[in-house]
N, C-alpha and C. Protein backbone atom coordinates (compact mmCIF):
# COMPACT_ATOMS: atom_id res chain seq x y z
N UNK A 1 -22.58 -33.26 43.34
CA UNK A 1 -22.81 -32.41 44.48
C UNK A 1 -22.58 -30.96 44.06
N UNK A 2 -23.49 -29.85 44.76
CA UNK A 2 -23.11 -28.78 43.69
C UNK A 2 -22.00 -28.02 44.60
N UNK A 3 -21.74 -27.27 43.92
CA UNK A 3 -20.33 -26.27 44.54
C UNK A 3 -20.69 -24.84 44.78
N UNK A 4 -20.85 -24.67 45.70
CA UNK A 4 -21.08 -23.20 46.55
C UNK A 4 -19.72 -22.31 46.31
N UNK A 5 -19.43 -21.80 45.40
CA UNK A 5 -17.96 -20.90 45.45
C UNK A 5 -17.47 -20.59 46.62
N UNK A 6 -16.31 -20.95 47.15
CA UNK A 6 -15.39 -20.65 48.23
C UNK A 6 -16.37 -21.24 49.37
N UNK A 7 -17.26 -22.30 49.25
CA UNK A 7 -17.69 -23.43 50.57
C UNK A 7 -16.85 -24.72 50.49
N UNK A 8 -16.55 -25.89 51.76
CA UNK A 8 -16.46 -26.65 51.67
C UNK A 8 -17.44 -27.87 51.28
N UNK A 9 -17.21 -28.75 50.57
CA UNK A 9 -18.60 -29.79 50.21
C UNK A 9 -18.79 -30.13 51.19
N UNK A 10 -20.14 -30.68 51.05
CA UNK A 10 -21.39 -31.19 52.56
C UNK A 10 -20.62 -32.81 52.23
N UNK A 11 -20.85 -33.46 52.95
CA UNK A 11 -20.95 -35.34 53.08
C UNK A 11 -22.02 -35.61 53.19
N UNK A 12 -22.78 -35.11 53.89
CA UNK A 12 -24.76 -35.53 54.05
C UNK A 12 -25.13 -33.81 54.33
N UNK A 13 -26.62 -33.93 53.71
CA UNK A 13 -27.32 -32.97 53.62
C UNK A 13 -28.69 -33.05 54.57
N UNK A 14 -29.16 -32.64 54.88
CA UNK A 14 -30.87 -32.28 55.84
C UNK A 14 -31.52 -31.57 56.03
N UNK A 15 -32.75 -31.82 55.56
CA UNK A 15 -33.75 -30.93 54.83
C UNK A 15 -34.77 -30.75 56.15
N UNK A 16 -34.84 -29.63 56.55
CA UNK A 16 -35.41 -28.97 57.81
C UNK A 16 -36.28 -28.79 58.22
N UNK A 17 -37.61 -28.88 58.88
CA UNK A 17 -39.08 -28.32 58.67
C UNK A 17 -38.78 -26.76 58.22
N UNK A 18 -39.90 -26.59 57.81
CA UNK A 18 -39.58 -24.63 57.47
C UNK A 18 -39.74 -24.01 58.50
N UNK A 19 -39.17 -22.91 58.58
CA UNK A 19 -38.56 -21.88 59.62
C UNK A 19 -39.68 -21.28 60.33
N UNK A 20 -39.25 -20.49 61.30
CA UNK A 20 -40.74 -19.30 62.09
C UNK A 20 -41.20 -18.90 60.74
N UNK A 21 -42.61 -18.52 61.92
CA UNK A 21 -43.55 -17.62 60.91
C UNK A 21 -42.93 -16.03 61.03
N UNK A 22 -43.13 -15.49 59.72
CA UNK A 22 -42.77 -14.00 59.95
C UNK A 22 -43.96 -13.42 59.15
N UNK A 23 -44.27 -12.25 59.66
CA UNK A 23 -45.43 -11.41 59.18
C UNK A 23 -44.59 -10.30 57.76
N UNK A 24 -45.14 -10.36 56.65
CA UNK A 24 -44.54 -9.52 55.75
C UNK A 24 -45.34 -8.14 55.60
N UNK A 25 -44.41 -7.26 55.88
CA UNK A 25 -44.63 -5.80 56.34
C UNK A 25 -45.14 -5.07 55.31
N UNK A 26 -45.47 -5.52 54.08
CA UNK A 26 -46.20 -5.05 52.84
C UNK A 26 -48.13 -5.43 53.00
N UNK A 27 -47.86 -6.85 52.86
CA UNK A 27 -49.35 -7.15 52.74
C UNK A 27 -49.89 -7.66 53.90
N UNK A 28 -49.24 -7.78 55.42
CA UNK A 28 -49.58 -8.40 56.54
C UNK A 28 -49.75 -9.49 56.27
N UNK A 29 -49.40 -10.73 55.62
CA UNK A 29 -49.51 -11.79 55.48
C UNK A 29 -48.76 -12.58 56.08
N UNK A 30 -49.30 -13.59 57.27
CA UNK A 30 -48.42 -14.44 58.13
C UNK A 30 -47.67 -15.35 57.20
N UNK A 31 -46.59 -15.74 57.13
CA UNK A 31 -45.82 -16.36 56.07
C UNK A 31 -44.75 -18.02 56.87
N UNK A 32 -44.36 -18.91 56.50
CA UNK A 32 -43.12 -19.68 57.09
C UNK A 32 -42.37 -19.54 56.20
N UNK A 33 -41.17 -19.31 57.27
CA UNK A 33 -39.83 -19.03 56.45
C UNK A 33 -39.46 -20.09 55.76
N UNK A 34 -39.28 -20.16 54.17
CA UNK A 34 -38.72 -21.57 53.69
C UNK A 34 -38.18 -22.46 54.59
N UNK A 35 -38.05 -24.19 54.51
CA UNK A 35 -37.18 -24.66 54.67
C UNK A 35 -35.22 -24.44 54.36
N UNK A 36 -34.92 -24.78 55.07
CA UNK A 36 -33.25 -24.59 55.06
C UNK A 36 -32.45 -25.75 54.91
N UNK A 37 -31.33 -26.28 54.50
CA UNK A 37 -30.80 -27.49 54.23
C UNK A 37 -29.17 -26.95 55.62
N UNK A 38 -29.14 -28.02 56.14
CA UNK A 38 -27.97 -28.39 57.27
C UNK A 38 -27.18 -29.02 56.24
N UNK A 39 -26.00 -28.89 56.33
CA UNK A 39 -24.63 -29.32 55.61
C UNK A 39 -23.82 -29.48 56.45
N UNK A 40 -23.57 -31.34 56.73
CA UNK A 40 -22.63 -31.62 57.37
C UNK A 40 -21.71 -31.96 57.08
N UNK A 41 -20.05 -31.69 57.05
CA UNK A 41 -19.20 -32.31 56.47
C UNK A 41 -18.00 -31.89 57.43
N UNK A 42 -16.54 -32.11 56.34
CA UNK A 42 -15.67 -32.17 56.97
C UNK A 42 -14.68 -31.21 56.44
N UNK A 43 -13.50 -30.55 56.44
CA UNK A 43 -12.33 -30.16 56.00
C UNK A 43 -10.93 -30.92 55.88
N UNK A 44 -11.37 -31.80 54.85
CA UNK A 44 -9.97 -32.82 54.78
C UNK A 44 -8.52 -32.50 55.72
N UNK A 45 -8.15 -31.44 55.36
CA UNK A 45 -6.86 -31.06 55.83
C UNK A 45 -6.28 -31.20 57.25
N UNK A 46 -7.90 -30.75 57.94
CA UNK A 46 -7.63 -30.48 59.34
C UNK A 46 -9.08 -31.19 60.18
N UNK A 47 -10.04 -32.22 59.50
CA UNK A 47 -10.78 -33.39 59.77
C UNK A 47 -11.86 -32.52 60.69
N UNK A 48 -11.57 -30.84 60.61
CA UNK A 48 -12.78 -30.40 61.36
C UNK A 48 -13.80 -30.39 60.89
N UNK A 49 -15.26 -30.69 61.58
CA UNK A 49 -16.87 -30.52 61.10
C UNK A 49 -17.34 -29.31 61.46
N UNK A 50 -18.35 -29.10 60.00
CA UNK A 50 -18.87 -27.60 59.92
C UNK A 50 -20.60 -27.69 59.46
N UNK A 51 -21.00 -26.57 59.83
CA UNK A 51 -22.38 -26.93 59.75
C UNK A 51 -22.59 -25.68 59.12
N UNK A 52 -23.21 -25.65 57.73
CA UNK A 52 -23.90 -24.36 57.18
C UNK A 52 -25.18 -24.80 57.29
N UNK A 53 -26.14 -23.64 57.51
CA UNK A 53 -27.23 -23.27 57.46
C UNK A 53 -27.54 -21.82 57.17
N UNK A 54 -28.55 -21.28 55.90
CA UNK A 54 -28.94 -22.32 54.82
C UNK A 54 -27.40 -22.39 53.68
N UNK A 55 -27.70 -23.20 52.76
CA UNK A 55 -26.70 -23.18 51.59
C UNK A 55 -26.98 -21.89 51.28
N UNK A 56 -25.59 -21.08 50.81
CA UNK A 56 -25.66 -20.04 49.95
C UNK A 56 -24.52 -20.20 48.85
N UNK A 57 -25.00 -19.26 47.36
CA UNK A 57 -23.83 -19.08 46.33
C UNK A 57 -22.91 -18.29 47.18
N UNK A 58 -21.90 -18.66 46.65
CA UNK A 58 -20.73 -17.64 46.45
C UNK A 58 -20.62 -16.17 45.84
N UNK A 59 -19.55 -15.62 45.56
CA UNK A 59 -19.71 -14.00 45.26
C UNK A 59 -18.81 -14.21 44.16
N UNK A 60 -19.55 -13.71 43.16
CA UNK A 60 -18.57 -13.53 41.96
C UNK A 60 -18.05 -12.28 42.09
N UNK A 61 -16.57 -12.46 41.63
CA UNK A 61 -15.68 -11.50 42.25
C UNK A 61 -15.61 -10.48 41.05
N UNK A 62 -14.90 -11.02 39.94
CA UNK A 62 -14.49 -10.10 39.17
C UNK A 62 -14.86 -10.62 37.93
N UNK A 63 -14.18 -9.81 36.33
CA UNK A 63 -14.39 -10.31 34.93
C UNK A 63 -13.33 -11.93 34.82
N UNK A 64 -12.52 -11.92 35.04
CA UNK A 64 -11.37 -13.23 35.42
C UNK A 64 -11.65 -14.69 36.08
N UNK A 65 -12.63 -13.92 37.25
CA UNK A 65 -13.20 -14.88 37.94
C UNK A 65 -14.43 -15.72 36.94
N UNK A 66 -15.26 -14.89 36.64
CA UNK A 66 -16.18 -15.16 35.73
C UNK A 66 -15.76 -15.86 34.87
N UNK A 67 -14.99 -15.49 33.92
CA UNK A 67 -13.69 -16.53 33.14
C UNK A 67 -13.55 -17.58 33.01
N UNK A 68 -13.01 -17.81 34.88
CA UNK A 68 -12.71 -19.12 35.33
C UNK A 68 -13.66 -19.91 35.15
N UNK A 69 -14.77 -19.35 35.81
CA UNK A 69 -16.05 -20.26 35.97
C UNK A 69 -16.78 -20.76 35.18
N UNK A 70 -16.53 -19.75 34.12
CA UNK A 70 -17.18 -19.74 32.22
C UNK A 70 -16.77 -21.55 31.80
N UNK A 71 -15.40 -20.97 31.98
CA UNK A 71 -14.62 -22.45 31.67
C UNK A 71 -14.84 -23.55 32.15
N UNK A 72 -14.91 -23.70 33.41
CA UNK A 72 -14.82 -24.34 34.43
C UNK A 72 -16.76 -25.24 33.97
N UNK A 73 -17.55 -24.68 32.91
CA UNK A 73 -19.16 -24.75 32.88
C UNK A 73 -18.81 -26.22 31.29
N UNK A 74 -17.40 -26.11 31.61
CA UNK A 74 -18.04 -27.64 30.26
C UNK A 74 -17.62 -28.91 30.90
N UNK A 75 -17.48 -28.72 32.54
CA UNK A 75 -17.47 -30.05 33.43
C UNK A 75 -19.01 -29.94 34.24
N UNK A 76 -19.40 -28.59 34.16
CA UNK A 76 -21.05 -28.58 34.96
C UNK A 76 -21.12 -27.46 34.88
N UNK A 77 -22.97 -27.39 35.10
CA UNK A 77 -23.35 -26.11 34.70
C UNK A 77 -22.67 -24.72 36.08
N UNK A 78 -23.20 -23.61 35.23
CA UNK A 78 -23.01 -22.28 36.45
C UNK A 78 -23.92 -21.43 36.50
N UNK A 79 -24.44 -21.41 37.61
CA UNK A 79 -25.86 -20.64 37.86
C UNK A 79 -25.16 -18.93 38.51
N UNK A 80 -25.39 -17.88 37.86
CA UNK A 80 -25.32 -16.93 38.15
C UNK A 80 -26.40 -16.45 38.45
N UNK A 81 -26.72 -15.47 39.79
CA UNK A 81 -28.02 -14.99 40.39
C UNK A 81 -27.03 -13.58 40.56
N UNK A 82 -28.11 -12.29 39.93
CA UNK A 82 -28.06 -11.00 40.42
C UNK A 82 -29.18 -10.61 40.70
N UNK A 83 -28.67 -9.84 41.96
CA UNK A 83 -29.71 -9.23 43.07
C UNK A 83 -29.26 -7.99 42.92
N UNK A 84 -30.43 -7.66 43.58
CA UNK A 84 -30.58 -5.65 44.24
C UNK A 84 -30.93 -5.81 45.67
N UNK A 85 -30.04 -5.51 46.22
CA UNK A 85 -30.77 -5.43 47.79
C UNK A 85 -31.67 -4.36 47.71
N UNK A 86 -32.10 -3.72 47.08
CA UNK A 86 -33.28 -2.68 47.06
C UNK A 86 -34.63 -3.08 46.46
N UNK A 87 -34.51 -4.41 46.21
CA UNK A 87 -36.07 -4.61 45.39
C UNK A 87 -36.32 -6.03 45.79
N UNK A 88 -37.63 -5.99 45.74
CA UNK A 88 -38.75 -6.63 46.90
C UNK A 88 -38.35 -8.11 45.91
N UNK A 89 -38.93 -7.72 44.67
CA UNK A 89 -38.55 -8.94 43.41
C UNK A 89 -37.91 -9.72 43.96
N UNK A 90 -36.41 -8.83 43.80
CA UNK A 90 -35.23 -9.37 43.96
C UNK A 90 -35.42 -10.33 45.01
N UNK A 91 -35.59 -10.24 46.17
CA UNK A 91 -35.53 -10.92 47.91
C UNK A 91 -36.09 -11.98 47.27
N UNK A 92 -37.48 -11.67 46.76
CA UNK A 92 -38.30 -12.91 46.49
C UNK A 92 -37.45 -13.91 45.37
N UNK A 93 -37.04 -13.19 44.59
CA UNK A 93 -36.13 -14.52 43.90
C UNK A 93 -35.06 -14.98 44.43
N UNK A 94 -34.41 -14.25 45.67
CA UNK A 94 -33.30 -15.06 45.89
C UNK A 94 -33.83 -15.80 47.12
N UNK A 95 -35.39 -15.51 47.68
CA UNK A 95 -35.97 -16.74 48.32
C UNK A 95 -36.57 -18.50 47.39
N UNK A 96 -36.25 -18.26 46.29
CA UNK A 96 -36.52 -19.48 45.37
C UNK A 96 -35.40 -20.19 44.76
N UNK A 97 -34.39 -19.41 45.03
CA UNK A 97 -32.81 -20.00 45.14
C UNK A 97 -32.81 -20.67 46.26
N UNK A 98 -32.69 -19.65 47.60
CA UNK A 98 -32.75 -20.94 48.25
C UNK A 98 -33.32 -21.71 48.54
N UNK A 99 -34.51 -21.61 47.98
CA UNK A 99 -35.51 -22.80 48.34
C UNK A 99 -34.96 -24.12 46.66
N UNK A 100 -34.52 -23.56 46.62
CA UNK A 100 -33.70 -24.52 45.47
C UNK A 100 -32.49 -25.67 45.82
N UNK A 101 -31.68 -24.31 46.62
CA UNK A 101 -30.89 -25.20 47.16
C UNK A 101 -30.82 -25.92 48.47
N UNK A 102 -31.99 -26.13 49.16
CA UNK A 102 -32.61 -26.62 49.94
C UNK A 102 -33.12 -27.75 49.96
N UNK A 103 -34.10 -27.24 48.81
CA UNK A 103 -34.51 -29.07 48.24
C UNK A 103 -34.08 -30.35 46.93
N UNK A 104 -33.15 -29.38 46.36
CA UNK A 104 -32.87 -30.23 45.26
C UNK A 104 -31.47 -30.06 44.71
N UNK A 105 -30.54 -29.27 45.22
CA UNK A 105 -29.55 -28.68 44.40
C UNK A 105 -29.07 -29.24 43.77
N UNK A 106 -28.08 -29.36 42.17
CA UNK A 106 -27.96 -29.77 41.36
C UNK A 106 -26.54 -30.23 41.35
N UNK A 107 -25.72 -30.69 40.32
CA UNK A 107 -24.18 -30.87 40.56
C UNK A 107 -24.64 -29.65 39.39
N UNK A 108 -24.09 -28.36 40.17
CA UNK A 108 -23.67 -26.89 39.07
C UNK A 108 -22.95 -25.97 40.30
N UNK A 109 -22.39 -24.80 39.55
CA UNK A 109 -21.32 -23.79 40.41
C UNK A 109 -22.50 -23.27 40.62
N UNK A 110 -22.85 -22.48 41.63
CA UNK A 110 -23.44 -21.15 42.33
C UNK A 110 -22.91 -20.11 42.68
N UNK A 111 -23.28 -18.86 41.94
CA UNK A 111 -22.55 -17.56 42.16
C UNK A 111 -23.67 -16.47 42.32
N UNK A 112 -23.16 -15.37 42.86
CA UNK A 112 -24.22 -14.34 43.18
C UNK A 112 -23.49 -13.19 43.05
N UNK A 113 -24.21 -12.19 42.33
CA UNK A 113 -23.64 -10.83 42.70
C UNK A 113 -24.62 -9.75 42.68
N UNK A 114 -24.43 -8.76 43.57
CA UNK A 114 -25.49 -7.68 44.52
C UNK A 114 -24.74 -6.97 43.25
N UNK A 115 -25.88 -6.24 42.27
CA UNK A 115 -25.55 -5.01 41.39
C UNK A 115 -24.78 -3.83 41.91
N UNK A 116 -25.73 -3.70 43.08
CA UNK A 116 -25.55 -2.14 43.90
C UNK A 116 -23.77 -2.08 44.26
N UNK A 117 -23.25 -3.10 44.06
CA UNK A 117 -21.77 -3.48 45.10
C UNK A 117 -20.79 -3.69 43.06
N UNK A 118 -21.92 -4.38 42.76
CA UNK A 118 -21.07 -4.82 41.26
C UNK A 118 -21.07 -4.09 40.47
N UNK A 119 -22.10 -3.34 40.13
CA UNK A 119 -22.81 -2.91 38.34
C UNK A 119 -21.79 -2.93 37.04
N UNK A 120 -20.43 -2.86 36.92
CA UNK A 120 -19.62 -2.97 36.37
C UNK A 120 -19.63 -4.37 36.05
N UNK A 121 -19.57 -5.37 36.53
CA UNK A 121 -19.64 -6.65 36.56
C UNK A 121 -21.05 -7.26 36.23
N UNK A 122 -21.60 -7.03 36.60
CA UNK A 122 -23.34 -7.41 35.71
C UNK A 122 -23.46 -6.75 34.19
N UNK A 123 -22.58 -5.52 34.31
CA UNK A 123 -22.98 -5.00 32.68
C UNK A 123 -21.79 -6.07 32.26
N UNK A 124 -20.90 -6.21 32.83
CA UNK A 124 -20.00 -7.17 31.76
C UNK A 124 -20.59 -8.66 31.51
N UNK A 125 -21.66 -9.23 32.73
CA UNK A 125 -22.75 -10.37 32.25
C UNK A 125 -23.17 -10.23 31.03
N UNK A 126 -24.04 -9.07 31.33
CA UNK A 126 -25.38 -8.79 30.06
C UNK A 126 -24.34 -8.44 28.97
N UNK A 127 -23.20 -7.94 28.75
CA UNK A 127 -23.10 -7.89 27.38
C UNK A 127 -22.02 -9.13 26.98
N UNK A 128 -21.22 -9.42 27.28
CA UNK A 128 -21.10 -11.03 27.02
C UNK A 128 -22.02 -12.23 26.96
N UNK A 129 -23.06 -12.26 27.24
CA UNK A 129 -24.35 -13.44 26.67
C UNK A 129 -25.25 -12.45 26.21
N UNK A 130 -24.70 -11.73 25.76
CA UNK A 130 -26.03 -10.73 25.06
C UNK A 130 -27.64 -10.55 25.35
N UNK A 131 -27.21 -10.43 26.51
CA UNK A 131 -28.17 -10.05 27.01
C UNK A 131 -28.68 -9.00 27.73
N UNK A 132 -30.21 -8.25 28.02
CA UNK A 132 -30.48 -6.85 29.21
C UNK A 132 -30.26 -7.48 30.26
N UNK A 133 -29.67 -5.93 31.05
CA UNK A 133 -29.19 -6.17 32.55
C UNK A 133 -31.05 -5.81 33.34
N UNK A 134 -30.97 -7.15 34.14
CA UNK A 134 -32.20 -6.94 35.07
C UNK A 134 -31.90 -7.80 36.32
N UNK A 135 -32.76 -7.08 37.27
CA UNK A 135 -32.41 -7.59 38.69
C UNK A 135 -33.97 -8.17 39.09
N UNK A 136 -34.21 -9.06 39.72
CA UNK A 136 -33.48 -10.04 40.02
C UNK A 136 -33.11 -11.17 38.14
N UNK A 137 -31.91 -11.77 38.52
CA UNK A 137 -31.92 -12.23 36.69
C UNK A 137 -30.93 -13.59 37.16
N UNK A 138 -31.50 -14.78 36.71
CA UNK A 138 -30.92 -15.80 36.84
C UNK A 138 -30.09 -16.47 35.76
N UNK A 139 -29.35 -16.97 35.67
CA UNK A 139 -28.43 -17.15 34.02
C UNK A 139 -28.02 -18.99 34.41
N UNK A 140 -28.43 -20.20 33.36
CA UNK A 140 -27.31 -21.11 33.37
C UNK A 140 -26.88 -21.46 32.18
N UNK A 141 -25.90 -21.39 32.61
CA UNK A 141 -24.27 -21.08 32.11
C UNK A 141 -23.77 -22.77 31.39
N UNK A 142 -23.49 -23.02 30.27
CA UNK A 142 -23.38 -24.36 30.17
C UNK A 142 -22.36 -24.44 28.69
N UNK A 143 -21.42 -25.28 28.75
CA UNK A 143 -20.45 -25.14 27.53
C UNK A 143 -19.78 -23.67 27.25
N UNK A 144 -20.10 -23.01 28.05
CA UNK A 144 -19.25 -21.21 27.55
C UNK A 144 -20.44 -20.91 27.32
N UNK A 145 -21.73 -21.13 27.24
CA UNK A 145 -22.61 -20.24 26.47
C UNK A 145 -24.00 -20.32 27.92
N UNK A 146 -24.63 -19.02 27.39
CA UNK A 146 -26.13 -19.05 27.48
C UNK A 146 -27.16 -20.13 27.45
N UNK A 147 -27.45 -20.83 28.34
CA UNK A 147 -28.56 -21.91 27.66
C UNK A 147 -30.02 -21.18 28.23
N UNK A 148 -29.92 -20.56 29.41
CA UNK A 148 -31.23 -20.26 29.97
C UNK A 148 -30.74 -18.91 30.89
N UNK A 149 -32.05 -18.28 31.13
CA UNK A 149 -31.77 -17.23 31.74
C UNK A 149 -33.66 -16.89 32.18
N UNK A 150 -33.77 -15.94 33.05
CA UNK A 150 -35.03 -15.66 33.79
C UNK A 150 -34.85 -14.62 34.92
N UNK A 151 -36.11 -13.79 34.70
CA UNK A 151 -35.71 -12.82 35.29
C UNK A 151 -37.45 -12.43 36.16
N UNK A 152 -37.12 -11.29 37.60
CA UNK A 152 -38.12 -11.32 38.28
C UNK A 152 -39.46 -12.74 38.73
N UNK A 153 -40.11 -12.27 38.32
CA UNK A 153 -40.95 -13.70 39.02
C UNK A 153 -41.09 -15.06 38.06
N UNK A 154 -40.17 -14.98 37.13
CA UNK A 154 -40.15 -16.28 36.65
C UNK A 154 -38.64 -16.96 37.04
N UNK A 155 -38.23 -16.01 37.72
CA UNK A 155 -37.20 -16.92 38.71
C UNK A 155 -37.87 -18.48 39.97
N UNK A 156 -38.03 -19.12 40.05
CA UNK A 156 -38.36 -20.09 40.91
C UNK A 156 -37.61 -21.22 40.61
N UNK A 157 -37.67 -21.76 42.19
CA UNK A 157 -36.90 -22.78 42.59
C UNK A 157 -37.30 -24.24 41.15
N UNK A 158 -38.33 -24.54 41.01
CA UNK A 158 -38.49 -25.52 39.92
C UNK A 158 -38.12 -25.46 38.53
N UNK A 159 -38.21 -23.70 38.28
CA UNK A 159 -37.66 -23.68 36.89
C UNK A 159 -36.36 -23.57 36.46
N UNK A 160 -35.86 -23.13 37.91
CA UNK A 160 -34.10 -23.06 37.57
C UNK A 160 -33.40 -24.65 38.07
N UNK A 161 -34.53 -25.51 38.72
CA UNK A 161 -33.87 -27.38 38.69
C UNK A 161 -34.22 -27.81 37.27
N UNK A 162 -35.35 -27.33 36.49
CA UNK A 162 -35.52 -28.10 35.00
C UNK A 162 -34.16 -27.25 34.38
N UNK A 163 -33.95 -25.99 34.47
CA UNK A 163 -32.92 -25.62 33.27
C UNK A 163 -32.02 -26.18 33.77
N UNK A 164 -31.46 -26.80 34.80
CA UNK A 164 -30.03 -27.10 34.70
C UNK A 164 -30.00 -28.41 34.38
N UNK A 165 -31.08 -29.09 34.85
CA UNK A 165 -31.54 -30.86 34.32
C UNK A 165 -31.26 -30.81 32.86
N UNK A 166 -32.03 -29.59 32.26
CA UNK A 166 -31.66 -29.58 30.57
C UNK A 166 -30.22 -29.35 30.44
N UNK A 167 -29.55 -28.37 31.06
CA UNK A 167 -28.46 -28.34 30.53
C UNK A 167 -27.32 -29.86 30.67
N UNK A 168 -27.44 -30.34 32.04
CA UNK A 168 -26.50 -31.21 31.87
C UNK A 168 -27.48 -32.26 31.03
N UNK A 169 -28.37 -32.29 30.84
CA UNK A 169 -28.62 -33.80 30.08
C UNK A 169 -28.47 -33.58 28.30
N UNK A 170 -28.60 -32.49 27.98
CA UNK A 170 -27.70 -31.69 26.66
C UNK A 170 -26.13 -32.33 26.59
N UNK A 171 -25.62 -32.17 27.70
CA UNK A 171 -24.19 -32.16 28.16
C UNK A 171 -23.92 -33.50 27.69
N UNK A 172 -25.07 -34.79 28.46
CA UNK A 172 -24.50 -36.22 28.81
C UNK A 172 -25.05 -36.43 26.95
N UNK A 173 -25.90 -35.77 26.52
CA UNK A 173 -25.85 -36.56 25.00
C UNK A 173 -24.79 -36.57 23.93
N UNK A 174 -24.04 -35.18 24.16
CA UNK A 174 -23.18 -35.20 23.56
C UNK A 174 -22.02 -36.40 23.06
């Protein structure tokens, strides 16, 4: 089941018809809003039920946090997504995230961080996996290392379910 940073896990999941139509204010093109996934579950502690709609990553906080999670990537992968709330790209790739985690999500961590709020923290991405800083830029994260990464419109929901399929099935041969 995958792990939304700082969410509680779902128990059952439900996959939604897709959303209103919205008109996109660039090309006038009538559009439906992706489908959304309902997450029903519970909070052990206190047996209350919660309903997210849609799934979202978490916020990577800091260099430490990252760390954690680095580590935390040789029990399952970690999908890092950076955005720009200023670029059109961007929206559009973090509409193929969630249309990712909507229809297929993986057992991997999910994290996100907005440049404009981070940039200190994305340059510490790109130069620890050696890599250029670009927005929108998808990274999975597997054993401490780099296995895949993608950026602007080769971000999509299918190519970031094959890289993580590769990464853990890398993982299970070991």
């Amino acid at each position: 089941m995958p792990t939304l940073e700082g969410s509680p896990t779902c128990d059952t999941r439900t996959a939604l018809p897709p959303g209103p139509e919205w008109r996109n204010w660039q090309t006038q093109e009538t559009q439906n809003l992706p489908p959304v996934t309902r997450c029903v579950g519970s909070i052990p502690s206190s047996g209350t039920t919660f309903f997210m709609t849609p799934l979202t990553p978490g916020t990577l906080r800091d260099v430490a946090h990252l760390d954690s999670l680095v580590a935390d990537s040789f029990d399952k992968p970690l999908v890092i997504f950076k955005h720009s709330r200023s670029c059109g790209t961007s929206h559009e790739a973090q509409d193929e995230l969630q249309a990712h985690l909507a229809q297929a999500p993986r057992d991997a961590t999910y994290v996100m961080i907005t440049v404009q709020e981070q940039r200190p923290l994305s340059d510490a991405i790109a130069q620890r996996f050696s890599l250029r800083h670009e927005t929108p830029q998808v990274l999975v994260v597997r054993d401490g290392r780099l296995v895949w990464s993608a950026t602007h419109f080769r971000v999509t929901a299918d190519a970031l379910g094959k890289a993580i399929d590769q990464a853990a099935a890398a993982q299970a041969a070991l």
